[in-house]
Protein backbone atom coordinates (compact mmCIF):
# COMPACT_ATOMS: atom_id res chain seq x y z
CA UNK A 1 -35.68 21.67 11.62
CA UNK A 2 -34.03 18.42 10.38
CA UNK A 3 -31.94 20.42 7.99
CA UNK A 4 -30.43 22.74 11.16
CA UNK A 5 -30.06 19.55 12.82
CA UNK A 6 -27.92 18.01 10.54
CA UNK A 7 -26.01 21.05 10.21
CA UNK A 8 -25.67 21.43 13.83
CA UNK A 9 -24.32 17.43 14.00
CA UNK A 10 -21.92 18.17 11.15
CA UNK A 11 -20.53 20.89 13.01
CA UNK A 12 -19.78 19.32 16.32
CA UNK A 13 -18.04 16.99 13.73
CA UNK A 14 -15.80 19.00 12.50
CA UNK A 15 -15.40 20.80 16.13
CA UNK A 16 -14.20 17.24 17.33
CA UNK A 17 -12.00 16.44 14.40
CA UNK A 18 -10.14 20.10 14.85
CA UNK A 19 -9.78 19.61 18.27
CA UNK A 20 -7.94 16.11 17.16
CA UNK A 21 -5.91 17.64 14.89
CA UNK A 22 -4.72 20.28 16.90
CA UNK A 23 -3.92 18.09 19.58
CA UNK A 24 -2.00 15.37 17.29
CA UNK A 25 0.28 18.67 15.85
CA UNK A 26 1.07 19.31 19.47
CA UNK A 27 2.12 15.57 19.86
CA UNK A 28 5.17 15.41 22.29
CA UNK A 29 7.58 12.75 22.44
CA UNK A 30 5.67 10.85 25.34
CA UNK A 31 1.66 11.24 23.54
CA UNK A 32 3.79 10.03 20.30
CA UNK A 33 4.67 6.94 21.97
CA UNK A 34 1.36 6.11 23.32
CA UNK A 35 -0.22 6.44 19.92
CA UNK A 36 2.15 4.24 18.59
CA UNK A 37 1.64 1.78 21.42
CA UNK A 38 -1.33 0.43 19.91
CA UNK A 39 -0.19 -0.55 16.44
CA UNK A 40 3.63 -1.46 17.81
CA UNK A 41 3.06 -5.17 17.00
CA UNK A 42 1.77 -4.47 13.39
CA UNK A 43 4.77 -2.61 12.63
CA UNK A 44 6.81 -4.53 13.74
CA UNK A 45 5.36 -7.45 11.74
CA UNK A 46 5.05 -5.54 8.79
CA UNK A 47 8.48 -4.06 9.11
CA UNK A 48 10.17 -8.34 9.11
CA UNK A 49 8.10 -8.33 6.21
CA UNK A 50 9.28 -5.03 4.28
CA UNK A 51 12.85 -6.48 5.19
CA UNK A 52 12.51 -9.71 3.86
CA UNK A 53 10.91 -8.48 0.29
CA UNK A 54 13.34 -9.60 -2.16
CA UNK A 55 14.01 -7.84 -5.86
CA UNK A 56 11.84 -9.37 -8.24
CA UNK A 57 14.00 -7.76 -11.37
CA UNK A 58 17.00 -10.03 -11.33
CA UNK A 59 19.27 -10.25 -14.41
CA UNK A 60 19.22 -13.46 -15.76
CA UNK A 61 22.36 -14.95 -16.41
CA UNK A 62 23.95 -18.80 -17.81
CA UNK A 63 24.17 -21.02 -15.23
CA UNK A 64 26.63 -23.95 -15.83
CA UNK A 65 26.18 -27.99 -14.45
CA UNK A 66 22.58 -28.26 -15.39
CA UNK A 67 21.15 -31.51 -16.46
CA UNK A 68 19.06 -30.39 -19.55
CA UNK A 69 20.01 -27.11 -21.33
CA UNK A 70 22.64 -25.88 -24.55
CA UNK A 71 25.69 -27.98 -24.31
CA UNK A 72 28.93 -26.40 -22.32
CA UNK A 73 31.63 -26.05 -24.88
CA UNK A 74 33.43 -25.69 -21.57
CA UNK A 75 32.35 -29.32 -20.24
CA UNK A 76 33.06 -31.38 -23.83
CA UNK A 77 35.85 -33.25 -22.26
CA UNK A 78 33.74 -34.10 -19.36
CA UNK A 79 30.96 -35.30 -20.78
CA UNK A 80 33.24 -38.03 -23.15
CA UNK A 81 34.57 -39.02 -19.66
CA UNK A 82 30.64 -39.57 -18.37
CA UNK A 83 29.66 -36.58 -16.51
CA UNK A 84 25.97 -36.03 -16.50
CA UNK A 85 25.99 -32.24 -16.14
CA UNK A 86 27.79 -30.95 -19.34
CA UNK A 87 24.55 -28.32 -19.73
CA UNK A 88 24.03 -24.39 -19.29
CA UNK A 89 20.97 -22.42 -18.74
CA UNK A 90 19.75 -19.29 -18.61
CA UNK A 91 18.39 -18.84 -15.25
CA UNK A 92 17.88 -16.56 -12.34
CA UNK A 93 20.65 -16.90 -10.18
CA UNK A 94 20.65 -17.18 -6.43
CA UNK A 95 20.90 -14.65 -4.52
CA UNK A 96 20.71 -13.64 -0.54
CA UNK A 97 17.09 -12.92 0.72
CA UNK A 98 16.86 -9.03 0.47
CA UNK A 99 19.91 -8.40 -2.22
CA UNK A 100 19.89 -4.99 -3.23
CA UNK A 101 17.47 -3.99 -5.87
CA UNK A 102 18.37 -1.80 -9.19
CA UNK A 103 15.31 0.16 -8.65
CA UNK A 104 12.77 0.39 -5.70
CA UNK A 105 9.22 -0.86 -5.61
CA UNK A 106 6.70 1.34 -6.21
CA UNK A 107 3.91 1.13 -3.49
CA UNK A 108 0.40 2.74 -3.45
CA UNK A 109 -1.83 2.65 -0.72
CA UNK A 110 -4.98 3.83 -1.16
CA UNK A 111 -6.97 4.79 2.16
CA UNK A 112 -10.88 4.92 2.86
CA UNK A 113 -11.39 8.11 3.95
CA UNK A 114 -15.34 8.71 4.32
CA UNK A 115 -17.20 10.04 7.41
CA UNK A 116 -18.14 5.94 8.11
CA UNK A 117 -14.83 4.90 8.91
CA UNK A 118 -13.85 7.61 11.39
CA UNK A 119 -15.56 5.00 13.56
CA UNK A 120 -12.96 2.44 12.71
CA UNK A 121 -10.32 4.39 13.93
CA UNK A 122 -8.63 4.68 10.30
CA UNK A 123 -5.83 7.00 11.58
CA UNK A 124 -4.25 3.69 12.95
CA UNK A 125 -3.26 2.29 9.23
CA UNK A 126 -1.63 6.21 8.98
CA UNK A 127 0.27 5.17 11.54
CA UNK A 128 1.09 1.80 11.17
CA UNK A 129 2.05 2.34 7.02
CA UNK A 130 4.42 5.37 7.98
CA UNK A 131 6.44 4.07 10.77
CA UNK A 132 6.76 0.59 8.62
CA UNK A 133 8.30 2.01 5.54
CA UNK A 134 10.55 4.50 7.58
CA UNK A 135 14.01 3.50 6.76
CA UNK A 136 13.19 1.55 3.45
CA UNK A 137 13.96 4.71 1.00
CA UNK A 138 16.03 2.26 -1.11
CA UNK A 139 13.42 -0.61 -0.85
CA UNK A 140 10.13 0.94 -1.15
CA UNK A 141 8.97 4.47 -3.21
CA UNK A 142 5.32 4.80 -2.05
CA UNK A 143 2.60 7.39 -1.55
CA UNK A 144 -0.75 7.26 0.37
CA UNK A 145 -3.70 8.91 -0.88
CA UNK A 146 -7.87 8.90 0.23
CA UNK A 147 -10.57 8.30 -1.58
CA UNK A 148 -14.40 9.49 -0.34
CA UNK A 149 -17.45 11.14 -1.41
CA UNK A 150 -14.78 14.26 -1.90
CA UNK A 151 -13.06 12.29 -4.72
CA UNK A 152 -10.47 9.14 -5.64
CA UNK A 153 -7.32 10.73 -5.17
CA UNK A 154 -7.15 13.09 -1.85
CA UNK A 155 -3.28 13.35 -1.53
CA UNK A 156 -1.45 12.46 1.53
CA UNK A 157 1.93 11.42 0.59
CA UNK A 158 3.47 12.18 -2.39
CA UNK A 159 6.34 10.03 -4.03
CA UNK A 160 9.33 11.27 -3.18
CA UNK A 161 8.25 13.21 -0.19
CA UNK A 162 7.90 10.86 2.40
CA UNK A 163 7.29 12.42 6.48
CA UNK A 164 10.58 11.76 7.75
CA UNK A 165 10.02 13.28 10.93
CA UNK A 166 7.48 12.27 13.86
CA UNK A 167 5.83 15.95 13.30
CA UNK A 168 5.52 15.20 9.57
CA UNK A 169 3.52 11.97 10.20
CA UNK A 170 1.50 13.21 12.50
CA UNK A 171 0.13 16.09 10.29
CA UNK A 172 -0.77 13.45 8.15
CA UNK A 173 -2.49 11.43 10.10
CA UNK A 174 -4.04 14.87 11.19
CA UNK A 175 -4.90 15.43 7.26
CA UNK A 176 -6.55 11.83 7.14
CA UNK A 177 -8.56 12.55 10.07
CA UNK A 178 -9.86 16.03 8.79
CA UNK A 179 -10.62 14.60 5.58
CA UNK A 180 -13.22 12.28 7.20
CA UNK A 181 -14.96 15.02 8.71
CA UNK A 182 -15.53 17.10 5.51
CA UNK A 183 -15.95 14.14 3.32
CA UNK A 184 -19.11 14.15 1.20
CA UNK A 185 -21.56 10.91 0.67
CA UNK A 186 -21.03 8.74 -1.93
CA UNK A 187 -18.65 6.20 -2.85
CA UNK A 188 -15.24 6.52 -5.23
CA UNK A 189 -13.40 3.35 -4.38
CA UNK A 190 -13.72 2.11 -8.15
CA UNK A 191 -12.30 5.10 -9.72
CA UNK A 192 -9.14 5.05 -6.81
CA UNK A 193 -8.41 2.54 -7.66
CA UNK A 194 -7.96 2.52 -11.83
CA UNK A 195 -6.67 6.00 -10.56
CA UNK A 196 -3.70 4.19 -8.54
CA UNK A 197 -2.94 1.57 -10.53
CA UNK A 198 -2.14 4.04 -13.78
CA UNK A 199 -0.09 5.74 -11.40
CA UNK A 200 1.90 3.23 -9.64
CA UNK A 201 3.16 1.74 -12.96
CA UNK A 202 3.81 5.79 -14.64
CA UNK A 203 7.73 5.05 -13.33
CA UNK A 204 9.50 2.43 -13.95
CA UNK A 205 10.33 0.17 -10.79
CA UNK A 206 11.30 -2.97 -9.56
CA UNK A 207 7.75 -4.10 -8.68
CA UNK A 208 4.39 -2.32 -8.65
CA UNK A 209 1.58 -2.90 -6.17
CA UNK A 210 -1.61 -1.30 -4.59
CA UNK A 211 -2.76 -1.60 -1.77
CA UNK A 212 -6.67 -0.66 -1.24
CA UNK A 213 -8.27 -0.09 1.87
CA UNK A 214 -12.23 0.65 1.98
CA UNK A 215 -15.35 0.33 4.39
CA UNK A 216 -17.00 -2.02 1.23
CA UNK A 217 -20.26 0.00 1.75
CA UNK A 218 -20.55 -0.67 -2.23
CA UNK A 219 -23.90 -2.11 -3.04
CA UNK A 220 -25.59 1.24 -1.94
CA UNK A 221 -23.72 2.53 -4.51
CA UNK A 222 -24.30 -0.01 -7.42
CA UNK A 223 -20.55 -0.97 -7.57
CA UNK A 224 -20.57 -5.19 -7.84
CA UNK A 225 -17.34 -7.53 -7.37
CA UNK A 226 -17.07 -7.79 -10.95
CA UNK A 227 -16.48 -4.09 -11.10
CA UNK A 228 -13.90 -4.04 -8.36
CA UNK A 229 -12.13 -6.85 -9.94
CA UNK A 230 -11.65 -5.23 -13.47
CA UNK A 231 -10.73 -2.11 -11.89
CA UNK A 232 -7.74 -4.27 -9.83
CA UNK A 233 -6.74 -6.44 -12.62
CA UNK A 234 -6.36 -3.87 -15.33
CA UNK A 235 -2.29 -3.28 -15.59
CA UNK A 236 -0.79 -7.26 -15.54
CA UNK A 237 2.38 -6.05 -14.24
CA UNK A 238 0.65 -4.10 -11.60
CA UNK A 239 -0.36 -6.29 -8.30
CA UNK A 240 -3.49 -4.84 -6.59
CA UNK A 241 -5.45 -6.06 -3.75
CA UNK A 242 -8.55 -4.45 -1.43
CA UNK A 243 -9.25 -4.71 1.94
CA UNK A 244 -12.59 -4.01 2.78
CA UNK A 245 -13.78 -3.78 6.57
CA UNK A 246 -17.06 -4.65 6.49
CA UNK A 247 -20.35 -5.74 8.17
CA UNK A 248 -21.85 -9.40 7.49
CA UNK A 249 -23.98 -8.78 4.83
CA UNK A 250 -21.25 -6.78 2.76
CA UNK A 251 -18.62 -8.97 2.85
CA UNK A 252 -21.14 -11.95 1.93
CA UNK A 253 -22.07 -9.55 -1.37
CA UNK A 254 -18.50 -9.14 -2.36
């Protein structure tokens, strides 16, 4: 009897999640802007921040009038005469806050996808992440994937094939929701993330960083911090961080 029970629960699940995913590919114009009401001010946060981002690879180049440095053939008759700052260095130069970059940075964000965060109403950092980055194409390369019971790397976005339209977004938000309602127990947020990190830094890019999001039920599962932070430090020139929404006792464990 407990066995048909849980079957019948898990099917009024799924029954609910449908019905939301039928309803968000029907999404007009008006239900798209309420959705969107309720993360506005996070993206448009984020977005000031996307803008802002400068390059990190910038050429280095010789930079004359320095104090200290490899004397300026070019400044020998000034420095007889007194002048201070006959030096050159090899520096970064300055440049305008958002210059344009050689190459774009490559973003991964990694999304908890298990049956316990349906609760948190996940589908909100689907929303929030999508509408952010639209417009960035020559800033930002990125790709959102889940991670569950069902496996690390349940793909959402690819690289290179970003939802450009409001229908396209919302049948992935519709994808994130439905994977939450078929997603098995247990717990891969270790393995997503060595799984993004490799894959973040497979092309080369201006900068490469992952973004982790997970409901840090991890103790149940025998993962500890020190676990979590090999698994985030592993590539130096990759810069990884988690977010973990958790209860008290969780977030005192990690």
């Amino acid at each position: 009897q407990r066995a048909a029970e849980k079957v019948q629960r898990r099917a009024k699940e799924v029954a609910q999640r449908q019905s939301t995913k039928r309803m968000l590919e029907d999404l007009g114009t008006e239900q798209y802007d309420n959705a969107l009401e309720a993360v506005s001010r996070q993206i448009r946060e984020l977005r000031v921040v996307l803008e802002q981002q400068e390059a990190k690879d910038r050429e280095r180049e010789w930079v004359a009038h320095q104090a200290t440095g490899e004397l300026d053939d070019n400044r020998l008759v000034d420095g007889v005469t007194g002048e201070k700052l006959i030096y050159r260095r090899r520096m970064e130069p300055d440049v305008p806050v958002g210059h344009q970059q050689k190459k774009p940075k490559r973003l991964a964000f990694v999304m908890d996808v298990s049956a316990s965060m349906y609760r948190f109403n996940g589908e909100e950092g689907g929303w929030t992440l999508m509408e952010s980055l639209s417009g960035f194409d020559h800033k930002y390369s990125w790709s959102i994937v889940g991670h569950s019971g069902n496996g690390p790397e349940l793909p959402f976005v690819e690289y290179g094939q970003i939802p450009r339209t409001r229908m396209q977004r919302a049948e992935v938000v519709s994808s994130m929701i439905s994977a939450s309602a078929i997603a098995a127990s247990g717990d891969t947020t270790v393995e997503a993330i060595e799984a993004a990190v490799k894959r973040v830094a497979s092309e080369e890019a201006d900068d490469y960083l992952v973004f982790v999001v997970s409901d840090a039920n991890l103790g149940g599962y025998g993962i500890t911090p020190e676990m979590l932070r090999r698994a985030l430090t592993a590539d130096p020139k990759v810069t990884a961080c988690a977010i973990f929404i958790a209860e008290r006792d969780a977030a005192d464990m990690l």
